[in-house]
N, C-alpha and C. Protein backbone atom coordinates (compact mmCIF):
# COMPACT_ATOMS: atom_id res chain seq x y z
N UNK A 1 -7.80 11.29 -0.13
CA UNK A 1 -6.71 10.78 -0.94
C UNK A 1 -6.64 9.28 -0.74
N UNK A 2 -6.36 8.98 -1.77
CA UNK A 2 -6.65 6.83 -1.63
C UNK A 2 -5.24 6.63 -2.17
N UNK A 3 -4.65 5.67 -1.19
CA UNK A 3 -3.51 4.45 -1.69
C UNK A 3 -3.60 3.49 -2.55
N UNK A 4 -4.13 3.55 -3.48
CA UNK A 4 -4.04 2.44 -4.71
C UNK A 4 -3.18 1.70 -4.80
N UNK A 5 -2.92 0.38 -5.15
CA UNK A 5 -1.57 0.00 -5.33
C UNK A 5 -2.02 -1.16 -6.36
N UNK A 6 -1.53 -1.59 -7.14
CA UNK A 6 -1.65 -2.93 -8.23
C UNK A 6 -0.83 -3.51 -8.08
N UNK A 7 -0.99 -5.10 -8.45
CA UNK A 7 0.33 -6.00 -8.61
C UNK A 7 -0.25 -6.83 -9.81
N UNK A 8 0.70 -6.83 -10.60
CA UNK A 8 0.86 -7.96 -11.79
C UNK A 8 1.61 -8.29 -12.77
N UNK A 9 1.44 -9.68 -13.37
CA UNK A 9 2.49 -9.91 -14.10
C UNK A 9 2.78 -10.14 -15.53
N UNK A 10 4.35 -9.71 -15.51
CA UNK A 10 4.39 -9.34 -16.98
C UNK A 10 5.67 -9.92 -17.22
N UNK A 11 6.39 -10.05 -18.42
CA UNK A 11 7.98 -10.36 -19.01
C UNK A 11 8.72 -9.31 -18.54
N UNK A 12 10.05 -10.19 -18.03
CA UNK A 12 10.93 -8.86 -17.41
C UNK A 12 11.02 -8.49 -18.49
N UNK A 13 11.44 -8.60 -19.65
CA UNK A 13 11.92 -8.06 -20.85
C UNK A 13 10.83 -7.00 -21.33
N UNK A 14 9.99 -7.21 -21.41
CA UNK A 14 8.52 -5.96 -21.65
C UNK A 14 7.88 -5.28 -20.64
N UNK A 15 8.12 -3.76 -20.72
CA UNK A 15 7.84 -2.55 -19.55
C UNK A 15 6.77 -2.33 -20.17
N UNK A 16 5.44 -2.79 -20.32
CA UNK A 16 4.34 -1.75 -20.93
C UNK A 16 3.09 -1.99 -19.94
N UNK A 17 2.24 -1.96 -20.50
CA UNK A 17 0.47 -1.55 -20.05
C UNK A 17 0.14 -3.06 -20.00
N UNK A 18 0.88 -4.09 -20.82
CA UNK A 18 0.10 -5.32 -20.99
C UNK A 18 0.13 -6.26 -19.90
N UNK A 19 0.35 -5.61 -18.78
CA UNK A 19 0.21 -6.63 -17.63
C UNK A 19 -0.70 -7.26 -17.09
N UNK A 20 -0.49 -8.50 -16.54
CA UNK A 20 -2.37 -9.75 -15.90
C UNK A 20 -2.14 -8.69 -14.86
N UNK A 21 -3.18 -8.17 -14.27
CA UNK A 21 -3.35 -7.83 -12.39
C UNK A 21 -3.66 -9.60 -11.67
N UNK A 22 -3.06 -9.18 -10.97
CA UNK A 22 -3.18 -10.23 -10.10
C UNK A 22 -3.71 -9.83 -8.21
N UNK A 23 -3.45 -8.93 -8.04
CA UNK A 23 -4.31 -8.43 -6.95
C UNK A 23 -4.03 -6.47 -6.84
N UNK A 24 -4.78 -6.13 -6.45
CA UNK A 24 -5.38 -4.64 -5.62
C UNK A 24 -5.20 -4.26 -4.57
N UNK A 25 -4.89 -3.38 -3.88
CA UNK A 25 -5.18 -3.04 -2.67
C UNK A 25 -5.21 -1.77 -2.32
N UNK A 26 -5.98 -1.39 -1.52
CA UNK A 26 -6.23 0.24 -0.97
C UNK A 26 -5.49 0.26 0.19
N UNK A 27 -4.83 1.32 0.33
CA UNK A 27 -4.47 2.34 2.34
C UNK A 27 -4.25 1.28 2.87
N UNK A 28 -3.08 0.54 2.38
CA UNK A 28 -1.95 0.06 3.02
C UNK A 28 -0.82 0.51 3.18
N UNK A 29 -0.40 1.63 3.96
CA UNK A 29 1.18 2.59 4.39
C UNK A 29 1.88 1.34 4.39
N UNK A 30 2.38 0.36 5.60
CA UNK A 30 2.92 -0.76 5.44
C UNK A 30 4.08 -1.13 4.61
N UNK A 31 2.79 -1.98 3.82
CA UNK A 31 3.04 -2.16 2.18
C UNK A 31 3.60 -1.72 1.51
N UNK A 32 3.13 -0.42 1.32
CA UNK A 32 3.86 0.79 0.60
C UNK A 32 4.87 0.99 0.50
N UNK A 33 5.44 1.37 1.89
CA UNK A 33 6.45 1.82 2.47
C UNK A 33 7.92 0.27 2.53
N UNK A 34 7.19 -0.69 2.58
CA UNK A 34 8.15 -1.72 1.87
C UNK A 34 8.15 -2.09 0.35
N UNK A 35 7.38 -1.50 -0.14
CA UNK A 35 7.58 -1.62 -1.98
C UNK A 35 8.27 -0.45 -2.19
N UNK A 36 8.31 0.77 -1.17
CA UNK A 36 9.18 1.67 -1.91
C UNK A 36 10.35 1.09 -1.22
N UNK A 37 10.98 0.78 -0.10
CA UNK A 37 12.45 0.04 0.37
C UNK A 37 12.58 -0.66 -0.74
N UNK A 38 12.13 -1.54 -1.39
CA UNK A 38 12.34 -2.43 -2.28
C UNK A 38 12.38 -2.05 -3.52
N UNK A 39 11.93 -0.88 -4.24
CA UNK A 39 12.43 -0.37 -5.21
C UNK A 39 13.33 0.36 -4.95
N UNK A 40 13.67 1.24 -3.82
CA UNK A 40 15.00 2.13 -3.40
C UNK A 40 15.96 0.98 -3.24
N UNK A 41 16.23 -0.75 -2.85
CA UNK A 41 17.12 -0.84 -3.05
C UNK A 41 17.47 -1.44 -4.47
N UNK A 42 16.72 -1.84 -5.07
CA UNK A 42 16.90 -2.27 -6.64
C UNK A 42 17.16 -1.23 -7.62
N UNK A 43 16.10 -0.01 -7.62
CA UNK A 43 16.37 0.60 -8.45
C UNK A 43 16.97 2.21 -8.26
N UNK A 44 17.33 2.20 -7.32
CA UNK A 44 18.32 3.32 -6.59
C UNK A 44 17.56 4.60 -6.74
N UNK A 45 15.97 4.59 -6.51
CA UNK A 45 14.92 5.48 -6.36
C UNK A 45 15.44 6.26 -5.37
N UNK A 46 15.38 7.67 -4.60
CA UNK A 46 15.51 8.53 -3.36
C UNK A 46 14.43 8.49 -3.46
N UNK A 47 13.26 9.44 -4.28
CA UNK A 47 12.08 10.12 -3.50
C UNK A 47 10.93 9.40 -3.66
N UNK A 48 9.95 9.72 -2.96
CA UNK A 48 8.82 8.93 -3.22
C UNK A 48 7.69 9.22 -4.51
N UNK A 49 8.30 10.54 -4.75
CA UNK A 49 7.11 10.71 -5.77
C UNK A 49 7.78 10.07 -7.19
N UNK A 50 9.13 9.88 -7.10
CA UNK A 50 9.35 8.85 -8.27
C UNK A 50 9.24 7.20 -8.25
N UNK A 51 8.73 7.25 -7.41
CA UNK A 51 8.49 5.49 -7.66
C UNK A 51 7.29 5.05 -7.83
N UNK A 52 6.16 5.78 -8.18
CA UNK A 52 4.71 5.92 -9.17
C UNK A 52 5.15 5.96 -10.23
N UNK A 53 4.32 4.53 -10.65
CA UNK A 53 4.26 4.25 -12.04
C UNK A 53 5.39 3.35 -12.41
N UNK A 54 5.97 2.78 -11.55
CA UNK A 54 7.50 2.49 -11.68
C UNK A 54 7.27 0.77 -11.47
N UNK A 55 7.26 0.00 -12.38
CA UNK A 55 8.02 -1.57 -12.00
C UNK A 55 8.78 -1.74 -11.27
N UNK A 56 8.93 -2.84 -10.50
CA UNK A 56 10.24 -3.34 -9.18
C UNK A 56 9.92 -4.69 -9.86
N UNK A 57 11.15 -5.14 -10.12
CA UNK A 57 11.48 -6.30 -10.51
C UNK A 57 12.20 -6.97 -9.20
């Protein structure tokens, strides 16, 4: 099982597919685990399997 993770950027105003990547990274828990704190406190996420696929602004 692989940790994928993307970062890139887009208009807050537009949620779609048309985003630049700007970096990658594999099987970083870490990371992870502070992008999901950081969408649990912005976007009032609980579980983890909902915050795939999910923007954090």
């Amino acid at each position: 099982m692989g940790l994928d993770m993307y970062a890139g950027k887009t208009r807050k105003s537009t949620v779609d597919k048309t985003a630049v990547p700007i970096f990658y990274w594999r099987k970083h828990p870490d990371l992870h685990g502070w992008m999901f704190d950081l969408a649990k406190s912005r976007l009032g996420i609980n579980e983890m399997r909902c915050f795939n696929k999910r923007p954090v602004f």
